[in-house]
Structures are given as structure tokens and as C-alpha cells.
Protein backbone atom coordinates (compact mmCIF):
# COMPACT_ATOMS: atom_id res chain seq x y z
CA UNK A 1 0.00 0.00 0.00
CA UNK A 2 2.65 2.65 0.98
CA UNK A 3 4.18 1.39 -2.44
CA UNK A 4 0.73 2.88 -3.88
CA UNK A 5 1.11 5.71 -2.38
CA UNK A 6 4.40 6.73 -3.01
CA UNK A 7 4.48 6.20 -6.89
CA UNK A 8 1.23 8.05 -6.75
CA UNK A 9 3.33 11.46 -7.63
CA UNK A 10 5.25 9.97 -10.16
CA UNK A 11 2.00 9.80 -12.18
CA UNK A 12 1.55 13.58 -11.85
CA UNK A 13 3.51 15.89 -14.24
CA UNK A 14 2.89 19.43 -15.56
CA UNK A 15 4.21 19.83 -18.74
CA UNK A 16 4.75 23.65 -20.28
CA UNK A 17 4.03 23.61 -24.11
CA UNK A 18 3.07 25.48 -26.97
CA UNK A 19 0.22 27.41 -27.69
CA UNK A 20 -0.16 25.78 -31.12
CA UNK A 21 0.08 22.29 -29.23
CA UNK A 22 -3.70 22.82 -27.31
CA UNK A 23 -6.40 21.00 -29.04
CA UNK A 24 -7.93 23.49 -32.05
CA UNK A 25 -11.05 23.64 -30.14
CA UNK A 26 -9.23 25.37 -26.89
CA UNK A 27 -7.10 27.98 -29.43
CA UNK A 28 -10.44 29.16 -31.00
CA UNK A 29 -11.84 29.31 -27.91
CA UNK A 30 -8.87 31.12 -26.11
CA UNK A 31 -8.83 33.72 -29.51
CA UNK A 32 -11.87 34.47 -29.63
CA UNK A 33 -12.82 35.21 -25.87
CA UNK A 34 -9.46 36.84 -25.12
CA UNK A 35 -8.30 38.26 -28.55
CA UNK A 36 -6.23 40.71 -27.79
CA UNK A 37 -4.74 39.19 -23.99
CA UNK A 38 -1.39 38.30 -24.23
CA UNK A 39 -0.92 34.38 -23.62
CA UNK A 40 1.54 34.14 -20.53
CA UNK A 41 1.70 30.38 -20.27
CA UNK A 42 0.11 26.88 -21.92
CA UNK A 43 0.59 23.93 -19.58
CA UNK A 44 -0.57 20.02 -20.15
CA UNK A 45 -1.47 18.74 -16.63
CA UNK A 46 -1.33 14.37 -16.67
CA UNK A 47 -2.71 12.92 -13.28
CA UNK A 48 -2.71 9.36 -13.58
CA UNK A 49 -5.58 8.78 -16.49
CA UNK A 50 -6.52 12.52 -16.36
CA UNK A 51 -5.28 15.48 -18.87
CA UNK A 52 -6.31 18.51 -18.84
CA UNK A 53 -4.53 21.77 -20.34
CA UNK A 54 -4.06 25.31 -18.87
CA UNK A 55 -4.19 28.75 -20.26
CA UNK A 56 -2.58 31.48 -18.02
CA UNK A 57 -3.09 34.78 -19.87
CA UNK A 58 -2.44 38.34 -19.08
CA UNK A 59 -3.92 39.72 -15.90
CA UNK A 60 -4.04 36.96 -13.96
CA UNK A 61 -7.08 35.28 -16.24
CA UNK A 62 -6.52 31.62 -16.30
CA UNK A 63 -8.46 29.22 -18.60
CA UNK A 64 -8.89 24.84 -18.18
CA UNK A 65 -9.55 22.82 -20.90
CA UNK A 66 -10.10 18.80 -21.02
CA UNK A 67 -8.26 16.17 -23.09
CA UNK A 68 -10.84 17.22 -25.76
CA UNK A 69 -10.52 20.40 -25.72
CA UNK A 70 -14.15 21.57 -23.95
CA UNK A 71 -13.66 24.44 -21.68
CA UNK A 72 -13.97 23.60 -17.74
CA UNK A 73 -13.10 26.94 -16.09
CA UNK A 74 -12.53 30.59 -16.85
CA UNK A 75 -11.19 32.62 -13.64
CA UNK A 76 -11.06 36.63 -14.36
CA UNK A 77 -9.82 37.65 -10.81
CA UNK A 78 -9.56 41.35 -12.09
CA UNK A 79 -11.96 41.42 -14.73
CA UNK A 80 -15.06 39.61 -15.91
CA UNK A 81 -15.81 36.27 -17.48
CA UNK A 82 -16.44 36.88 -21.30
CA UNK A 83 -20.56 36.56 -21.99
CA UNK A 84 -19.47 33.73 -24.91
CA UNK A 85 -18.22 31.49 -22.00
CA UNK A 86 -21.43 31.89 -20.16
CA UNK A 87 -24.78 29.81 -21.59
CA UNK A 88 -27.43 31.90 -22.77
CA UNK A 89 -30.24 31.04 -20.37
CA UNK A 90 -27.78 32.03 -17.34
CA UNK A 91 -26.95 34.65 -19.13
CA UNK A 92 -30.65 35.79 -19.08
CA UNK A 93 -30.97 34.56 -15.44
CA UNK A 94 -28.07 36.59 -14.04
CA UNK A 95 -29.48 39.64 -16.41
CA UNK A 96 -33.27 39.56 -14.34
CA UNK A 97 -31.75 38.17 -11.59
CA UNK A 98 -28.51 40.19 -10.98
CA UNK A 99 -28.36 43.63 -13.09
CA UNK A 100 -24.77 44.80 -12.81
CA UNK A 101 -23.21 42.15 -11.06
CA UNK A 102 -19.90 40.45 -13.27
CA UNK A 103 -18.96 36.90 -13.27
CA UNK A 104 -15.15 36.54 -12.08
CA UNK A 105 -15.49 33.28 -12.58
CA UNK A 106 -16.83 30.10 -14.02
CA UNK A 107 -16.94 26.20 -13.91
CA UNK A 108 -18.64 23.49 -15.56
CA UNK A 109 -18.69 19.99 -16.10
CA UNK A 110 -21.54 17.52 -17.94
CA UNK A 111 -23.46 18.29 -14.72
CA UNK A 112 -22.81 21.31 -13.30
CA UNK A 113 -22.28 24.89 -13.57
CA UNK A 114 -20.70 27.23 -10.89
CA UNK A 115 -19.83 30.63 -10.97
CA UNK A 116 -18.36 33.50 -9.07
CA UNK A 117 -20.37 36.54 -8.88
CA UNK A 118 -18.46 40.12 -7.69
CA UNK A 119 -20.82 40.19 -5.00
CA UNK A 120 -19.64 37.18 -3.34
CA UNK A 121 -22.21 35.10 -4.63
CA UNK A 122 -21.82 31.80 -6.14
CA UNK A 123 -24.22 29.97 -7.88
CA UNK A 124 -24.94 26.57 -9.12
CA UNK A 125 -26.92 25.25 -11.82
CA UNK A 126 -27.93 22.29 -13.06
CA UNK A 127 -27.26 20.84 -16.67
CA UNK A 128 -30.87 21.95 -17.62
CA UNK A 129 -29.17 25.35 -16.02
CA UNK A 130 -31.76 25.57 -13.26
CA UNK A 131 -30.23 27.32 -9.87
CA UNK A 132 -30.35 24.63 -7.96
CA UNK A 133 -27.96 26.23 -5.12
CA UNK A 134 -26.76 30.09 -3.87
CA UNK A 135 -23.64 30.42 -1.40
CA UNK A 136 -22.09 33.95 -0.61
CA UNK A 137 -18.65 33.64 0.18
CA UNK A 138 -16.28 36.57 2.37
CA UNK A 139 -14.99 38.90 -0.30
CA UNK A 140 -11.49 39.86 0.14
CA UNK A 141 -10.24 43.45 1.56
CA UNK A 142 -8.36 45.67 -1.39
């Protein structure tokens, strides 16, 4: 077992690559919601079975893609999520909902969707994108 354990990190590797080495899907999507952020840093993350790739882009936005190239996460610490990013009918939700307020950030998987309000709030939907849950979280002093 402590065997297990132990070779557990040798499974685990980032690897920094190219820009033009992320699935086409993730470069269109990376051009056309950032087009004119600088690209800081493309990294291919292997855990075990898992890959996943990582954009880290000019002010501090960072971007995760899967082995296919679907987008999982869009974090926009100092600005705002791009609307593209965000489904239409949470769009319209957050619109009735939430006038104003800007997604920092955003997360998704078959099932669910999360996102960072700059309230404080996040919020959950389903894959139907139904709310389905509403935590507010301590904002951070500037």
C-alpha cells in the first residue's frame, strides 16, 4: 500500500508547451474570448488517467480545458468572465436576476455549472441550467 502511495506522484507531471500544441477547439476558444490578452503560459497537466490543459493569460485570467478540448473553467480575478463562456439562459438569469453584477469566474462539467459573482455570490446550476444552489462567500479586503 505505501508502495501505492508513493508512486502516486510519479504519475503527476505538468508539462509547459506550446500554444499551437492545445487541441484546435481550446485555441479558438482562447482567440476568440481573449483576442487581444497576451498568452503568458500553456501547460498540459497528466494525473494518472486525467489530462487537462491550462491557459494562463495576461492579468491573472486563467483558462482549463479537457483532453478534448471543452472548456472547464474561466477565472477573471480582475476582470469579468467573457458573456461567450457563459450559456445563454444564465446569461438571461443573471441579467433579471442580478443587473450589474460580473462573473469573475466560471466552472462546468456535464453536470454542473458554478460561478463567481463580484458580490460574493456563487451559484450553481444544473445541466438543464436551473439554480439549484446560492452560497455567498467573504470577499477579500483591497
Amino acid at each position: 500500500m505505501l508502495a501505492v502511495l508513493l508512486a502516486l506522484p510519479a504519475f503527476a507531471e505538468d508539462i509547459e508547451i506550446q500554444f499551437e500544441q492545445l487541441p484546435e477547439r481550446s485555441r479558438n476558444v482562447v482567440l476568440k474570448a481573449f483576442p487581444e490578452t497576451k498568452i503568458k503560459k500553456v501547460e498540459m497537466e497528466r494525473r494518472a488517467s486525467l489530462i487537462q490543459y491550462e491557459v494562463k493569460l495576461a492579468g491573472d485570467i486563467k483558462m482549463q480545458f479537457n483532453k478534448e478540448g471543452y472548456f472547464t473553467e474561466c477565472d477573471c480575478p480582475k476582470g469579468s468572465v467573457p458573456a461567450m463562456l457563459i450559456p445563454e439562459k444564465i446569461r438571461t438569469y443573471l441579467s433579471k436576476e442580478f443587473p450589474g453584477r460580473t462573473v469573475k469566474r466560471i466552472e462546468h462539467d456535464n453536470k454542473l455549472y458554478e460561478l463567481l459573482l463580484d458580490n460574493g455570490y456563487e451559484l450553481s446550476f444544473n445541466s438543464s441550467y436551473r439554480l439549484i444552489d446560492i452560497d455567498i462567500t467573504q470577499q477579500d479586503e483591497e
